[in-house]
Protein backbone atom coordinates (compact mmCIF):
# COMPACT_ATOMS: atom_id res chain seq x y z
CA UNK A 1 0.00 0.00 0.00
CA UNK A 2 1.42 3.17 -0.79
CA UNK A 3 0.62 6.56 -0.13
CA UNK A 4 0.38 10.20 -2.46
CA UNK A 5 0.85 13.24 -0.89
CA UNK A 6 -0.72 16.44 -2.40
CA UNK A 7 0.21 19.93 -1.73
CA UNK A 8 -3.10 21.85 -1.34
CA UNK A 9 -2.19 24.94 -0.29
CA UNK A 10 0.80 27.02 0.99
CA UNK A 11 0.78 30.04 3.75
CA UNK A 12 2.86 33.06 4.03
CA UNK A 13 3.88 35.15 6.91
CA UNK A 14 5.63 37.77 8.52
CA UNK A 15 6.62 38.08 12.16
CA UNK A 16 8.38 42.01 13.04
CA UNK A 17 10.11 42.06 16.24
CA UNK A 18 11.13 45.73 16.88
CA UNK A 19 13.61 45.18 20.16
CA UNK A 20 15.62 43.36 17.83
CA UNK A 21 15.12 40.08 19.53
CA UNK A 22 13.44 36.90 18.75
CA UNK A 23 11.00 35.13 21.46
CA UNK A 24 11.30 31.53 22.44
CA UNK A 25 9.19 29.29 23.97
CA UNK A 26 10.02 29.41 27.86
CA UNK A 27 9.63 26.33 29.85
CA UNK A 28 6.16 26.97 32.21
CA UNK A 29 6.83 28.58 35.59
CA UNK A 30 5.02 26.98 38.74
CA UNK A 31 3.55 28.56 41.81
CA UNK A 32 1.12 27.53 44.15
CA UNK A 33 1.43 24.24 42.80
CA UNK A 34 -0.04 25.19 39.10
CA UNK A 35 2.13 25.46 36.22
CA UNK A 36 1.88 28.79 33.98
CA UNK A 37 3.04 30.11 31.03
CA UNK A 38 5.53 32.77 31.47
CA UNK A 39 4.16 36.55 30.18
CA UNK A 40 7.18 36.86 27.53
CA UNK A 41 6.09 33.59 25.88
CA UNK A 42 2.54 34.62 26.40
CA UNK A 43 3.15 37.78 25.04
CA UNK A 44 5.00 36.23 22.32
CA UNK A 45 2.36 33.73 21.51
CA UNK A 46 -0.01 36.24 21.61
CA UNK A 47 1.17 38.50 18.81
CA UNK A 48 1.29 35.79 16.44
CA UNK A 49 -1.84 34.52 16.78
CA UNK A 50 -3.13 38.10 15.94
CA UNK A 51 -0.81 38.64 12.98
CA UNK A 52 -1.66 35.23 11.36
CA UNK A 53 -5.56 35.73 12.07
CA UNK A 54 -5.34 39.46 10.71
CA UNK A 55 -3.58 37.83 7.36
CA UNK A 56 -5.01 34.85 7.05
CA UNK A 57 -8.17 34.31 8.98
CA UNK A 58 -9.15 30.84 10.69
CA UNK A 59 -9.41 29.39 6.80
CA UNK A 60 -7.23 26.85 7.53
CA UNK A 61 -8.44 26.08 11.85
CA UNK A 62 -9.81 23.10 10.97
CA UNK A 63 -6.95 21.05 8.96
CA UNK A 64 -6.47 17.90 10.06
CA UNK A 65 -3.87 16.81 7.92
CA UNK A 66 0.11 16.75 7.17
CA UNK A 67 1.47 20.18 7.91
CA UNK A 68 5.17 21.35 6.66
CA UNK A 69 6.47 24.16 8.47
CA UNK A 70 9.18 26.79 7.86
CA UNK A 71 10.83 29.39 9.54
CA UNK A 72 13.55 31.89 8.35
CA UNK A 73 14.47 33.86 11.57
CA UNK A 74 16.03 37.38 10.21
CA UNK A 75 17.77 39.49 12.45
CA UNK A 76 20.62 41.97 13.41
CA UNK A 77 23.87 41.10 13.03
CA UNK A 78 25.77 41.94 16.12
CA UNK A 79 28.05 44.66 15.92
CA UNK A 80 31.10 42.51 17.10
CA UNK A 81 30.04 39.87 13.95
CA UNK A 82 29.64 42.37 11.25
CA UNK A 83 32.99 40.56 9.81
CA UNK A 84 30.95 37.51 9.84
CA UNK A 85 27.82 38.71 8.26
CA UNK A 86 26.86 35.95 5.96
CA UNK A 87 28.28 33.31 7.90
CA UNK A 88 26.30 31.06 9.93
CA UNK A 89 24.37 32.42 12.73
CA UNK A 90 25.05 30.59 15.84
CA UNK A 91 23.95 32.75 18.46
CA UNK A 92 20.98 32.04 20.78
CA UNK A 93 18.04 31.38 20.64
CA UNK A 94 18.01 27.88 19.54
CA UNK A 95 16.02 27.06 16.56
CA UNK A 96 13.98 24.20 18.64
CA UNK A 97 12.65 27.01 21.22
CA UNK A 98 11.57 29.62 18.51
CA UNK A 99 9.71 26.69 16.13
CA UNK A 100 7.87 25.91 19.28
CA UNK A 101 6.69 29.10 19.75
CA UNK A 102 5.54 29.43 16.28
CA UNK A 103 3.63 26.09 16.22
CA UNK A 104 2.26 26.48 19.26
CA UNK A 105 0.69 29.87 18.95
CA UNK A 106 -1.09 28.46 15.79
CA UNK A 107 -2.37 25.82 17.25
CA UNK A 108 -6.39 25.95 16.57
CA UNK A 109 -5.60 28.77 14.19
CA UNK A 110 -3.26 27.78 11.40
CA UNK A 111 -4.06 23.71 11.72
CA UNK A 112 -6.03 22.14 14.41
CA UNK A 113 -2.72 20.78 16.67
CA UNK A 114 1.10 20.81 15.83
CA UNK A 115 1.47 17.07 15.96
CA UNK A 116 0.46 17.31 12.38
CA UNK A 117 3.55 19.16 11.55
CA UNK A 118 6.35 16.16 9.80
CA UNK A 119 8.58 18.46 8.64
CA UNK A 120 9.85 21.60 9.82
CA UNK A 121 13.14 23.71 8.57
CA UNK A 122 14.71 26.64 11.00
CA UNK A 123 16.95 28.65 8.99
CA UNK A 124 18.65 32.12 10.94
CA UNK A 125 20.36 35.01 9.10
CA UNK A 126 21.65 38.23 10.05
CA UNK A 127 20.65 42.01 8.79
CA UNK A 128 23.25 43.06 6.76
CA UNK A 129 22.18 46.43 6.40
CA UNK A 130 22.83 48.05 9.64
CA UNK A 131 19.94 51.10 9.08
CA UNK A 132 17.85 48.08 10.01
CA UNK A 133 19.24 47.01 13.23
CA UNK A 134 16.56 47.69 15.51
CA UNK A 135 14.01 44.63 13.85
CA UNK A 136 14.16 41.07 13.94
CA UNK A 137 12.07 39.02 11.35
CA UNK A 138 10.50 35.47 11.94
CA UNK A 139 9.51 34.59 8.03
CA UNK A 140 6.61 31.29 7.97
CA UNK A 141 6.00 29.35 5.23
CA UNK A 142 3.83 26.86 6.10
CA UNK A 143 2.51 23.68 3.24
CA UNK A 144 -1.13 21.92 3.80
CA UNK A 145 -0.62 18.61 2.67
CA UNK A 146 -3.55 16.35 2.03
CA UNK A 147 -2.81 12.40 2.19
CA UNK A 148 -4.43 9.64 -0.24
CA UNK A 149 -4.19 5.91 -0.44
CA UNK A 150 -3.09 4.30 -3.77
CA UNK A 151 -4.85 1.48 -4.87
């Protein structure tokens, strides 16, 4: 039995982060024996959810199947790497914590959970341009798969 898989329909977006700084996906915080979500992540989560929904609506809310996901994460070079512009970024934040974030604040908006995301690309560059310095960019490309059986 073998399976085809179909691209349906692909999503664009465009995360601006104007301190310069990309958000990550904290790990919860517990008090009074409940476990909460810190505000920066909250925060965070937040403003996605309300840039994706002012772009794109809740079209897509109810997809239930295959979901490819991918981030290029845009932002200021540092001014002690501006010799290194254009080489790898390997500064923090790690590329798990910030495609958390991202899948996690579309949960129920962009696809109905982010277990259906199989395949997911982080990709970090710097701002060249220093007139730019003060924004970091999270870039989202995200595929809608659909999955049928061959007979």
């Amino acid at each position: 039995m073998s399976w085809e898989k179909k691209l349906v329909k692909t999503v664009q977006g465009c995360f601006t982060f104007p301190s310069g700084k990309i958000p990550t996906k904290q790990r919860p915080r517990f008090a009074g024996g409940h476990a909460y979500t810190p505000k920066t992540t909250k925060a965070a989560e937040d403003y996605i959810k309300a840039e994706f929904i002012k772009s794109h609506g809740l079209e897509m809310a109810k997809w239930a199947d295959e979901v490819r996901v991918f981030l290029k994460i845009v932002r200021p070079a540092a001014k002690s790497d501006l010799k290194r512009v254009g080489a790898p970024d390997l500064r923090t934040p790690d590329a798990d914590n910030v495609l958390k974030l991202v899948c996690d604040a579309l949960n129920g908006i962009a696809y109905v959970d982010d277990k259906q995301v199989t395949d997911a690309h982080v990709h970090f560059s710097n701002i060249a341009d220093r007139k730019d310095e003060a924004n970091a960019y999270i870039f989202l490309l995200i595929g809608y798969y659909e999955n049928t059986r061959l007979s």
